[in-house]
N, C-alpha and C. Protein backbone atom coordinates (compact mmCIF):
# COMPACT_ATOMS: atom_id res chain seq x y z
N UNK A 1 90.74 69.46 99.49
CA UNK A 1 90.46 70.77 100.06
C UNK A 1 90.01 70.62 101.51
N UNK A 2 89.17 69.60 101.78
CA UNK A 2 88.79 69.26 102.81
C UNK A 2 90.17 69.22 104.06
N UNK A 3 90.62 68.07 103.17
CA UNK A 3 91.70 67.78 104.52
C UNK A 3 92.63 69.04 104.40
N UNK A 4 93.01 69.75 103.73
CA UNK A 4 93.62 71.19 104.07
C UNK A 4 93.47 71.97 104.97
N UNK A 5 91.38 72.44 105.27
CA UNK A 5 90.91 73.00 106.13
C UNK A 5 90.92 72.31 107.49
N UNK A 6 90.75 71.18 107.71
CA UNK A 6 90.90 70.60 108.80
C UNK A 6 92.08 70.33 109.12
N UNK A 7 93.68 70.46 108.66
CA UNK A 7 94.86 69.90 109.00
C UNK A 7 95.14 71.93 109.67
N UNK A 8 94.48 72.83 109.34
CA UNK A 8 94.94 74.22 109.88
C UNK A 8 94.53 73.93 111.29
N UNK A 9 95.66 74.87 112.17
CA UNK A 9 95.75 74.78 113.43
C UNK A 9 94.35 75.50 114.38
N UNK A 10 93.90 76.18 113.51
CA UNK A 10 92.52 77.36 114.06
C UNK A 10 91.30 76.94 113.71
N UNK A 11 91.37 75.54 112.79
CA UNK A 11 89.98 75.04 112.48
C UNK A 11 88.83 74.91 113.34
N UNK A 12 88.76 74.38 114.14
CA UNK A 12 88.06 73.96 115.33
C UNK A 12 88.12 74.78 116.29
N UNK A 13 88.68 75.77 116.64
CA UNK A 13 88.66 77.04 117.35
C UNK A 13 87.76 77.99 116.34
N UNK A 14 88.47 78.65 115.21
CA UNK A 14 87.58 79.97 114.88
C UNK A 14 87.13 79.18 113.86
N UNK A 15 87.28 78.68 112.38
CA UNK A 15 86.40 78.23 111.41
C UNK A 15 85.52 77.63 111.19
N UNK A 16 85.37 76.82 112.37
CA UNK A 16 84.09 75.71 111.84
C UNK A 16 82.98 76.25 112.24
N UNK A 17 82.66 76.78 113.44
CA UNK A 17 81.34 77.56 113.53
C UNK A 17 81.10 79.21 112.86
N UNK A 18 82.24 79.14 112.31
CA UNK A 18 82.37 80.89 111.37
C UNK A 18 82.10 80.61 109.87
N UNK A 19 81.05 80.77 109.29
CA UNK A 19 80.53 80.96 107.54
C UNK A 19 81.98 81.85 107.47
N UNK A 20 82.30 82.91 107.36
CA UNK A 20 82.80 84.03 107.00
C UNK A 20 84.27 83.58 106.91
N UNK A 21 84.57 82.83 107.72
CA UNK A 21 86.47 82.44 108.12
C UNK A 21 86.36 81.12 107.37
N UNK A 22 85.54 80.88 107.12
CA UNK A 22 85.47 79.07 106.26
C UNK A 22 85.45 79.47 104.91
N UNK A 23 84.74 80.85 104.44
CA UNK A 23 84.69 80.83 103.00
C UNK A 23 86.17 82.00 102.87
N UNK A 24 86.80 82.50 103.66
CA UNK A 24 88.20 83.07 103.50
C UNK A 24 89.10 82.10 103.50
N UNK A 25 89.15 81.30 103.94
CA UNK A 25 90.25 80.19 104.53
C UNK A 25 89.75 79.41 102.78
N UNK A 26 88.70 78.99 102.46
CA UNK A 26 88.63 78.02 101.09
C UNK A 26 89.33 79.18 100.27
N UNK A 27 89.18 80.14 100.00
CA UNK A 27 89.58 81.46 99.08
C UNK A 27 91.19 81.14 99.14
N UNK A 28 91.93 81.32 100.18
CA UNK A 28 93.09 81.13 100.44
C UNK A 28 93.39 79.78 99.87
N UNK A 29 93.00 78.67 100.25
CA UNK A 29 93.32 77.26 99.48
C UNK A 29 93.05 77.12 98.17
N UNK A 30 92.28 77.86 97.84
CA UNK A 30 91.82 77.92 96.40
C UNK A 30 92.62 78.29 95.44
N UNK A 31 93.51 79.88 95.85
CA UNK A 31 94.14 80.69 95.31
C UNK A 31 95.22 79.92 95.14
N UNK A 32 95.93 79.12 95.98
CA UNK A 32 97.20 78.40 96.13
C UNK A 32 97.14 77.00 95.14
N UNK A 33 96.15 76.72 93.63
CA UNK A 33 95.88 75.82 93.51
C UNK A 33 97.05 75.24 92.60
N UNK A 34 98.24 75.39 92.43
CA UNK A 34 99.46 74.87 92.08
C UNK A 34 100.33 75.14 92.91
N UNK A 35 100.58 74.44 93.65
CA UNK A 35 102.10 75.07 94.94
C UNK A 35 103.01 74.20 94.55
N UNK A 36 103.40 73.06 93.54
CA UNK A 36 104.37 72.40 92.98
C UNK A 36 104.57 72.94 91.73
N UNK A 37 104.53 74.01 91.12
CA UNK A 37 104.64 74.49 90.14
C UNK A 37 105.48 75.70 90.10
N UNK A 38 106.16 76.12 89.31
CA UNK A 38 107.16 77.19 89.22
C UNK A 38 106.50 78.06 89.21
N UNK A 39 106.66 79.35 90.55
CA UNK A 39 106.49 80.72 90.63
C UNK A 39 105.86 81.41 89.59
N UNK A 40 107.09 81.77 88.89
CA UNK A 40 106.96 82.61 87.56
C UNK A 40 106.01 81.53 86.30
N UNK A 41 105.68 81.08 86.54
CA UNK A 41 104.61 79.88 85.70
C UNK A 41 103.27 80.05 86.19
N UNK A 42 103.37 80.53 87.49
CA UNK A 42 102.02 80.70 88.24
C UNK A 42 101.55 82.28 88.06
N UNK A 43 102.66 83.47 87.85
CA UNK A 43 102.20 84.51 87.74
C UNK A 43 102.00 84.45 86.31
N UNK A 44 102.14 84.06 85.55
CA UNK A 44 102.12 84.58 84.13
C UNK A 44 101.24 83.70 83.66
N UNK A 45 100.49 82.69 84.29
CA UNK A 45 99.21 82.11 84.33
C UNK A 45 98.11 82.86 84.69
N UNK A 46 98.33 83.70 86.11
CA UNK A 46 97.17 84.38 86.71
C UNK A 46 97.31 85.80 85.71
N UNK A 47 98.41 86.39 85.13
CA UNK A 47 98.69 87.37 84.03
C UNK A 47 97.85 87.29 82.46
N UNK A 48 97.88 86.08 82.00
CA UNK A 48 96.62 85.53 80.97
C UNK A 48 95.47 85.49 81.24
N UNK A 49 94.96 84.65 82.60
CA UNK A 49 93.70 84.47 83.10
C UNK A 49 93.17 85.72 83.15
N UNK A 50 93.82 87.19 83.75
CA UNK A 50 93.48 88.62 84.09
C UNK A 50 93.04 89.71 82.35
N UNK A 51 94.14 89.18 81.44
CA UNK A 51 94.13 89.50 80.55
C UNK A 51 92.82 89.32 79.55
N UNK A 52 92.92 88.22 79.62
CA UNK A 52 91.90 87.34 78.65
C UNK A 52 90.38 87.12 79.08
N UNK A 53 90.24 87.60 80.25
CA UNK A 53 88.65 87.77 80.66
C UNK A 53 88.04 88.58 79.74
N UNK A 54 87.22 88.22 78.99
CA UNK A 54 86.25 88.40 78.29
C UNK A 54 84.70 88.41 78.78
N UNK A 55 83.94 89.20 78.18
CA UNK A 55 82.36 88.55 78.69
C UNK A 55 81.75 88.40 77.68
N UNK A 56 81.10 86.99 78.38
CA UNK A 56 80.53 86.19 77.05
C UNK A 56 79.34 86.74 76.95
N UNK A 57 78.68 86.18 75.56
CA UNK A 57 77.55 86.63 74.73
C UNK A 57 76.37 86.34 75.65
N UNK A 58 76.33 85.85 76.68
CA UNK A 58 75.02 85.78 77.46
C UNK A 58 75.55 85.49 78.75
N UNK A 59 76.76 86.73 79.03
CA UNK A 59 76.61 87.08 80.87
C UNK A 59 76.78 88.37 80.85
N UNK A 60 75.56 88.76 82.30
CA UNK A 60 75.67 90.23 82.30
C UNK A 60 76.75 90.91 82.85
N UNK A 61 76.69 92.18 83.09
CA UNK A 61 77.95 93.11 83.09
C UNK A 61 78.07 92.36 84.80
N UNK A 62 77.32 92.07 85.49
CA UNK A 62 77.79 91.86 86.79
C UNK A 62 78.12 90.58 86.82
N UNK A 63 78.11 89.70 85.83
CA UNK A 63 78.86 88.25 86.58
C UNK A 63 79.81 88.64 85.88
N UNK A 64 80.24 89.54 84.64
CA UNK A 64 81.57 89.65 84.07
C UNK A 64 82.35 90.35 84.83
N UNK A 65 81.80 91.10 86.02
CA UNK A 65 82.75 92.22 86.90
C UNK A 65 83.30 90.64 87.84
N UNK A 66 82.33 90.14 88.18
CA UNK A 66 82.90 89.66 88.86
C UNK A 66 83.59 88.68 88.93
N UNK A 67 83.94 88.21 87.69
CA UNK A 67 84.99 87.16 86.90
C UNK A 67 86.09 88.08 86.67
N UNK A 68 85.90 89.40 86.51
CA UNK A 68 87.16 90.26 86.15
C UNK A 68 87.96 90.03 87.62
N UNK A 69 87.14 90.98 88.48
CA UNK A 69 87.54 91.29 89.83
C UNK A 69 88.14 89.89 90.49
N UNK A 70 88.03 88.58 90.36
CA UNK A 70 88.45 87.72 90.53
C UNK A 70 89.53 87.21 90.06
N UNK A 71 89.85 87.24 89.02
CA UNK A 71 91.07 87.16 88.40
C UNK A 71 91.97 88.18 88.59
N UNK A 72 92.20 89.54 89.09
CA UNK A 72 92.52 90.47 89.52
C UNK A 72 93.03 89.82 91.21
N UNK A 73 92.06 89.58 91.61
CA UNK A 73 92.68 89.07 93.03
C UNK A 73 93.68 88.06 93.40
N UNK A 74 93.50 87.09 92.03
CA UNK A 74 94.33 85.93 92.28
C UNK A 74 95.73 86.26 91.80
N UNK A 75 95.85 87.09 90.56
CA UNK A 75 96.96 87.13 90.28
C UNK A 75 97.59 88.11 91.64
N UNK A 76 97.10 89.46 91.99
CA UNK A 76 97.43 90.11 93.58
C UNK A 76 97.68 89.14 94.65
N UNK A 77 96.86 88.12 94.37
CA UNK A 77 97.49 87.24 95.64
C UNK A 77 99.25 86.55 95.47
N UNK A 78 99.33 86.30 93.93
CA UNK A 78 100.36 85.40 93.68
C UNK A 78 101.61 86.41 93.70
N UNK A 79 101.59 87.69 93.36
CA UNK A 79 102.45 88.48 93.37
C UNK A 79 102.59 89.54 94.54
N UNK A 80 101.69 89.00 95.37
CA UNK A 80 101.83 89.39 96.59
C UNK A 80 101.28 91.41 97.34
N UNK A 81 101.10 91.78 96.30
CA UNK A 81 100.82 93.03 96.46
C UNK A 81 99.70 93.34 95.16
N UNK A 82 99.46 94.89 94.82
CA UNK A 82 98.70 95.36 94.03
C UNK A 82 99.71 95.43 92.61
N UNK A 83 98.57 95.51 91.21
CA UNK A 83 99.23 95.71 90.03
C UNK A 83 99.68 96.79 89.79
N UNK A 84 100.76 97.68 89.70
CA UNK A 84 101.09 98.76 89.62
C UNK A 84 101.95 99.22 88.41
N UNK A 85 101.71 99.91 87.74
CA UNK A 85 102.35 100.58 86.16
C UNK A 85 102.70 101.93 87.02
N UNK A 86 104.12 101.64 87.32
CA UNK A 86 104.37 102.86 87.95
C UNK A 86 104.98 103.62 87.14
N UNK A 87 105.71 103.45 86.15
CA UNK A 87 106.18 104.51 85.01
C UNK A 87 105.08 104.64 84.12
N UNK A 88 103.79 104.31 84.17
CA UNK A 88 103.07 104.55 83.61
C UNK A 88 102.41 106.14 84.32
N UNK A 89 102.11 105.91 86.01
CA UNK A 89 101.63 106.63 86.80
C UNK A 89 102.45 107.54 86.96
N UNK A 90 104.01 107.83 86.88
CA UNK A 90 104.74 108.82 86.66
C UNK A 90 104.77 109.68 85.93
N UNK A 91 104.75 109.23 84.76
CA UNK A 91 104.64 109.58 84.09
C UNK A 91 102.88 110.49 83.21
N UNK A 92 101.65 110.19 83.88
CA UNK A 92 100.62 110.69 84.08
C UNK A 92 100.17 111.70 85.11
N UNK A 93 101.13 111.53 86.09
CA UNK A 93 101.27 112.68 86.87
C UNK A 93 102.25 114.32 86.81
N UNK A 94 103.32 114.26 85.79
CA UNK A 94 103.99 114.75 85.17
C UNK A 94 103.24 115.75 85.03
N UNK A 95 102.27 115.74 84.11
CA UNK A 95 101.94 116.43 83.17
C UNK A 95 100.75 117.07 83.38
């Protein structure tokens, strides 16, 4: 991970004295943590992970939001946009 952040071209210009661009930039490397792996293997990984969040018997509603909300982001990252049930939403607006 290390040598990732330091092989980017903006390291030493904006990240290293920026908290804020160092913990976006790890987020970004983080998210990417199979890039030799098949696409569609990676969404339907981050599709289970999103699914299957559960909260366990001794975490509160806010570390479970925020295990939800996290898994939510990664799979948005891998598919590149937001989750959208649009014949779902068509169909709710219909009526």
């Amino acid at each position: 991970m290390q040598n990732k952040l330091l092989a980017q071209s903006d390291y030493e210009d904006e990240i290293y004295n920026n908290l804020i661009k160092l913990i976006k930039a790890l987020k970004e490397h983080s998210l990417n943590y199979q890039e030799a792996c098949y696409e569609m293997s990676i969404i339907s990984d981050a599709f289970q992970a999103l699914w299957n969040t559960t909260q366990k018997e001794n975490e509160n509603l806010q570390d479970y939001t925020w295990h939800f909300k996290t898994s939510k982001d990664i799979l948005e990252s891998h598919i590149e946009g937001p989750i959208q049930l649009t014949k779902y939403y068509v169909m709710m607006n219909v009526k």
